[in-house]
Protein backbone atom coordinates (compact mmCIF):
# COMPACT_ATOMS: atom_id res chain seq x y z
CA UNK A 1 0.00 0.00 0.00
CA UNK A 2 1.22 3.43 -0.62
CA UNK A 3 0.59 7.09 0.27
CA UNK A 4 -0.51 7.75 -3.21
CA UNK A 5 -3.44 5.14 -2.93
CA UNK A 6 -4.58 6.63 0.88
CA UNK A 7 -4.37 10.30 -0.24
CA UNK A 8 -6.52 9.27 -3.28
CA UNK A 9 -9.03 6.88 -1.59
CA UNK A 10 -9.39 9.85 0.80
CA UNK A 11 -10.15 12.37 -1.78
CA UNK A 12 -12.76 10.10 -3.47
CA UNK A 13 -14.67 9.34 0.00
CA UNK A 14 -14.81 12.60 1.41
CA UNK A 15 -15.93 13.89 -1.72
CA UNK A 16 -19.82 14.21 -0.96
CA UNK A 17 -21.74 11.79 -2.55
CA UNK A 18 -25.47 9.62 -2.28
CA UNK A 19 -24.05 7.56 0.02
CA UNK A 20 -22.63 10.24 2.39
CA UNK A 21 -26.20 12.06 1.85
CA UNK A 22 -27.55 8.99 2.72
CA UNK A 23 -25.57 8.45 5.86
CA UNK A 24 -25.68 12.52 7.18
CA UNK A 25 -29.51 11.93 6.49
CA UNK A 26 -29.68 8.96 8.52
CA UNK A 27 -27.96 11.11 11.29
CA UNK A 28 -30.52 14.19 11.18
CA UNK A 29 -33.94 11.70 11.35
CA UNK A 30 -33.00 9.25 13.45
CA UNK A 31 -29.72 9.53 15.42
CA UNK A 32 -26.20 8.40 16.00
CA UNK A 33 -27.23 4.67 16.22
CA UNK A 34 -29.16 4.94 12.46
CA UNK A 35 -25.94 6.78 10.77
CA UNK A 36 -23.60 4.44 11.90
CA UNK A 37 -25.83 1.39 10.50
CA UNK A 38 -26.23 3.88 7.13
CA UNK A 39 -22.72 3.50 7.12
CA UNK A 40 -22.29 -0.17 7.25
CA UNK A 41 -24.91 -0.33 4.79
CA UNK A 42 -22.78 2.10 2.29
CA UNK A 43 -19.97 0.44 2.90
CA UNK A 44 -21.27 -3.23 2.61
CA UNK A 45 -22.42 -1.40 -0.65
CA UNK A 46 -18.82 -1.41 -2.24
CA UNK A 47 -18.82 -5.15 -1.86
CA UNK A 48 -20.53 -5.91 -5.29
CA UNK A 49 -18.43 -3.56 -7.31
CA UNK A 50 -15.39 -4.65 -5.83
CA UNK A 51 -15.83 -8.17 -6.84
CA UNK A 52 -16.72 -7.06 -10.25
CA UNK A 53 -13.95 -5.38 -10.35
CA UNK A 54 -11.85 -8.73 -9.18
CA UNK A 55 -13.52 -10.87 -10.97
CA UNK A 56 -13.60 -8.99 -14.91
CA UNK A 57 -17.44 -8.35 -14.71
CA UNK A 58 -16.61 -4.29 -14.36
CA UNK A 59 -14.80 -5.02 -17.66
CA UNK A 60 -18.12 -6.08 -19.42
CA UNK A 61 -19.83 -3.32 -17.90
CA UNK A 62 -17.20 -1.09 -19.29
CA UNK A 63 -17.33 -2.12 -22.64
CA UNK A 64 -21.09 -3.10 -23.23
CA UNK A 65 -22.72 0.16 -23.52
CA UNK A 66 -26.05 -1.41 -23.28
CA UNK A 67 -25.40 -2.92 -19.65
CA UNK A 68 -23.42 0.64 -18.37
CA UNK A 69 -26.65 2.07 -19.29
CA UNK A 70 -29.19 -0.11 -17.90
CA UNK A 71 -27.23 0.13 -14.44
CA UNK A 72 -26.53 3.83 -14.97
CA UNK A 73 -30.67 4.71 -15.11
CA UNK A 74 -31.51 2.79 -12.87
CA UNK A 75 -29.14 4.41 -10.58
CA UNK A 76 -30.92 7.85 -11.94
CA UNK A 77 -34.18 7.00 -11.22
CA UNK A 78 -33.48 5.12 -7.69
CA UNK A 79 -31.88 9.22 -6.79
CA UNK A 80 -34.90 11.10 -8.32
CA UNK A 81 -37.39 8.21 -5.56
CA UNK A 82 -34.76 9.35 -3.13
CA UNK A 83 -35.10 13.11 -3.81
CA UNK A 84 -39.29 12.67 -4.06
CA UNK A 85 -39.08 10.71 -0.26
CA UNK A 86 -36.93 13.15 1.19
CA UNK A 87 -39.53 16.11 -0.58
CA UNK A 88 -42.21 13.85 1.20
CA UNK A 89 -40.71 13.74 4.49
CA UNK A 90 -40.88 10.03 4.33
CA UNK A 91 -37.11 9.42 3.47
CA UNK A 92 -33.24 9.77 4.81
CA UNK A 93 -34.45 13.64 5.85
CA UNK A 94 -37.54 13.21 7.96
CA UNK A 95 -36.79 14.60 10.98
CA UNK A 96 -39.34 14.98 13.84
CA UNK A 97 -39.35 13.57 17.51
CA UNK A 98 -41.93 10.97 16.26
CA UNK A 99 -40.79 9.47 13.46
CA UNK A 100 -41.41 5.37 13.71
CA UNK A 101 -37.68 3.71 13.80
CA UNK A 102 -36.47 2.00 10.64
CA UNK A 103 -34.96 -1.40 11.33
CA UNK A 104 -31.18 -1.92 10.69
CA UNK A 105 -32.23 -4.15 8.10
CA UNK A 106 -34.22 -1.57 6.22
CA UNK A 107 -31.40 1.20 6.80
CA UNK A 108 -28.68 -1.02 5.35
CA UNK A 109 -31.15 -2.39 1.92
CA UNK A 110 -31.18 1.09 1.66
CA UNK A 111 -27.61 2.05 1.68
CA UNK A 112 -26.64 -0.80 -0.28
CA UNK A 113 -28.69 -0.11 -2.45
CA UNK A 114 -27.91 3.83 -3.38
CA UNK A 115 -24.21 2.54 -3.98
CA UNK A 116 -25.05 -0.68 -5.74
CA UNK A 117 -26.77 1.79 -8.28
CA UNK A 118 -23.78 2.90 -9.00
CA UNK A 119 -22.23 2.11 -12.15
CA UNK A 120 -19.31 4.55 -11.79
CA UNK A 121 -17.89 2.81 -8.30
CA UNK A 122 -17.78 -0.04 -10.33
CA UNK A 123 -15.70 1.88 -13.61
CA UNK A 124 -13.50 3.54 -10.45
CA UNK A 125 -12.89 0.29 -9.03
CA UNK A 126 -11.73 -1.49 -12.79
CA UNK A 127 -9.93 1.40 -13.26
CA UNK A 128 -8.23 2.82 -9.79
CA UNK A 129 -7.15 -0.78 -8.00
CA UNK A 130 -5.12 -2.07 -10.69
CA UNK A 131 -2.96 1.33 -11.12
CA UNK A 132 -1.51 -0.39 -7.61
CA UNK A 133 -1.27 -4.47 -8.79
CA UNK A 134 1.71 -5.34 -10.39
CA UNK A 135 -0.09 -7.50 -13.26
CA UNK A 136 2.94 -9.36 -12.65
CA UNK A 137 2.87 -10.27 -9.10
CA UNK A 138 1.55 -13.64 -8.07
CA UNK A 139 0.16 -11.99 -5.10
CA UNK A 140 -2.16 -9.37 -7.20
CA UNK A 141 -5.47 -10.67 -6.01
CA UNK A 142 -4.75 -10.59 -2.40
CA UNK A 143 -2.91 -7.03 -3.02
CA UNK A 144 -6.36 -5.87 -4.46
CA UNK A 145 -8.62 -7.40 -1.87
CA UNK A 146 -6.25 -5.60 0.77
CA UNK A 147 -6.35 -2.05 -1.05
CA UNK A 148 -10.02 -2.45 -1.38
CA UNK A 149 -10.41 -3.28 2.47
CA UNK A 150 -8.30 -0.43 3.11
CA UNK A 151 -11.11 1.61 0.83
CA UNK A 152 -13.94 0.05 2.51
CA UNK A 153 -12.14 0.75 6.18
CA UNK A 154 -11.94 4.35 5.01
CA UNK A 155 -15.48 4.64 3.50
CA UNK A 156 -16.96 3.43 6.91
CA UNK A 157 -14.66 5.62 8.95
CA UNK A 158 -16.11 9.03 6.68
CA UNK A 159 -19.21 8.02 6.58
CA UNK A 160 -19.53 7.07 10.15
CA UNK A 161 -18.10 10.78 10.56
CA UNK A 162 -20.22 12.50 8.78
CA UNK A 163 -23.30 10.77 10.49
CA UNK A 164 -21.92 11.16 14.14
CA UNK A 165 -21.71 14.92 13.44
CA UNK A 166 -25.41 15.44 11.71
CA UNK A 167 -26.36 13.54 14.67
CA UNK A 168 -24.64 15.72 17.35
CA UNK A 169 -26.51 18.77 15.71
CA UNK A 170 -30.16 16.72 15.35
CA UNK A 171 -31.56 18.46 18.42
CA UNK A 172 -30.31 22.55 17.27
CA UNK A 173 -32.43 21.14 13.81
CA UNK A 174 -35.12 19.60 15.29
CA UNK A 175 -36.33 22.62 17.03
CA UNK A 176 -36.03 24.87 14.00
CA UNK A 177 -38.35 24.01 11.03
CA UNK A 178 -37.48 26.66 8.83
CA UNK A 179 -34.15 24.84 8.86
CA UNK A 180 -35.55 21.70 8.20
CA UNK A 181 -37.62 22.77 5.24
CA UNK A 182 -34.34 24.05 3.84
CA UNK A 183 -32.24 20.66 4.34
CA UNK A 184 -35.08 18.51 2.99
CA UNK A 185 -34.91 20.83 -0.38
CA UNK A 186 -31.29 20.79 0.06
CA UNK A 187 -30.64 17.53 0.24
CA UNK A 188 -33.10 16.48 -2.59
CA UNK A 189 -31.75 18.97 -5.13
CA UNK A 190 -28.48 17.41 -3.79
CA UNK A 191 -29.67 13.79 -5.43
CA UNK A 192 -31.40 15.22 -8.37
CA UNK A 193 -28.07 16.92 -9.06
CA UNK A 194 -26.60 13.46 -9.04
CA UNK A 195 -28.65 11.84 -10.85
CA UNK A 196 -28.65 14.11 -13.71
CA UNK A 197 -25.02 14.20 -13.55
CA UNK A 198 -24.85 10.29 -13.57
CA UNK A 199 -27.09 10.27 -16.91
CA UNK A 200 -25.19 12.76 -18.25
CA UNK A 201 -22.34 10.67 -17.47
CA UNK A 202 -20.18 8.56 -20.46
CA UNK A 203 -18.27 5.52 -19.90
């Protein structure tokens, strides 16, 4: 492992994305407890793309335009349902001292599922790990199931961050609803932004 891979892996996780949105949303509704498991449930999230990655299927995905854009719009329309929940006040951003408690299991289908609909973790996986795997090596697939455990360590480490802290300030939100009102159109321009950049998006 090198510095070059950690600064990097930094820079792409604390660069805000759904799943942080996710995660800081699980922190405002429904505490410390439910943006830690958002968290876990982002990060359990990289899992599919990183076997892809290991195994060649990011490699079809990269060259069959047809699959890249079946998985990229359904990625856009799962963050347009995300942006109309959170509009709703049924989603990540409902915050009031009532709301009914989502199950762990619900929070992390969730999570995994808002990076799973990502085609472009999958591209950054195919194209980032093997910059740092010597084709050569005999020990390239345990060097890439390392680096991406060091990635996934990191991811849940940010995330888990950026949850703790929306949770610290839940209360100082709570009580203000003209703060809440503009978080919940915040945060769903936020994944309508990303969505129409993801469509935009070429392989």
């Amino acid at each position: 492992m090198t510095i070059e891979f950690l600064i990097t892996t930094l820079i792409v996780v604390i660069s805000p994305g759904t799943g942080a949105l996710y995660t800081i949303g699980a922190g405002l509704s429904r505490g410390a407890r439910a943006s830690v498991i958002a968290a876990f449930g982002c990060t359990l999230g990289i899992v599919p793309h990183m076997l892809a990655a290991i195994t060649g299927l990011a490699a079809i995905l990269y060259t069959s335009a047809l699959a890249f854009e079946i998985i990229k719009y359904l990625g856009v329309a799962y963050l347009l349902y995300m942006a109309w929940m959170t509009l709703k006040e049924t989603g990540a951003l409902r915050v009031e001292t009532d709301v009914p408690e989502k199950s762990a299991g619900k929070v992390i289908v969730e999570s995994i599922l808002i990076n799973i609909l990502n085609p472009k973790l999958s591209i950054f996986f195919f194209a980032f790990l093997p910059q740092f795997v010597p084709t050569t090596s005999a020990g390239a697939l345990p060097r890439m199931l390392g680096l991406s455990a060091v990635f996934m360590v990191v991811t849940f480490v940010v995330f888990t961050g950026y949850g703790l802290f929306a949770a610290a300030i839940r209360n100082h939100v709570i009580s203000r609803p003209a703060i809440m009102t503009w978080m919940r159109r915040t945060f769903a321009a936020a994944f309508v932004l990303l969505g129409l950049r993801l469509a935009l998006s070429e392989r």
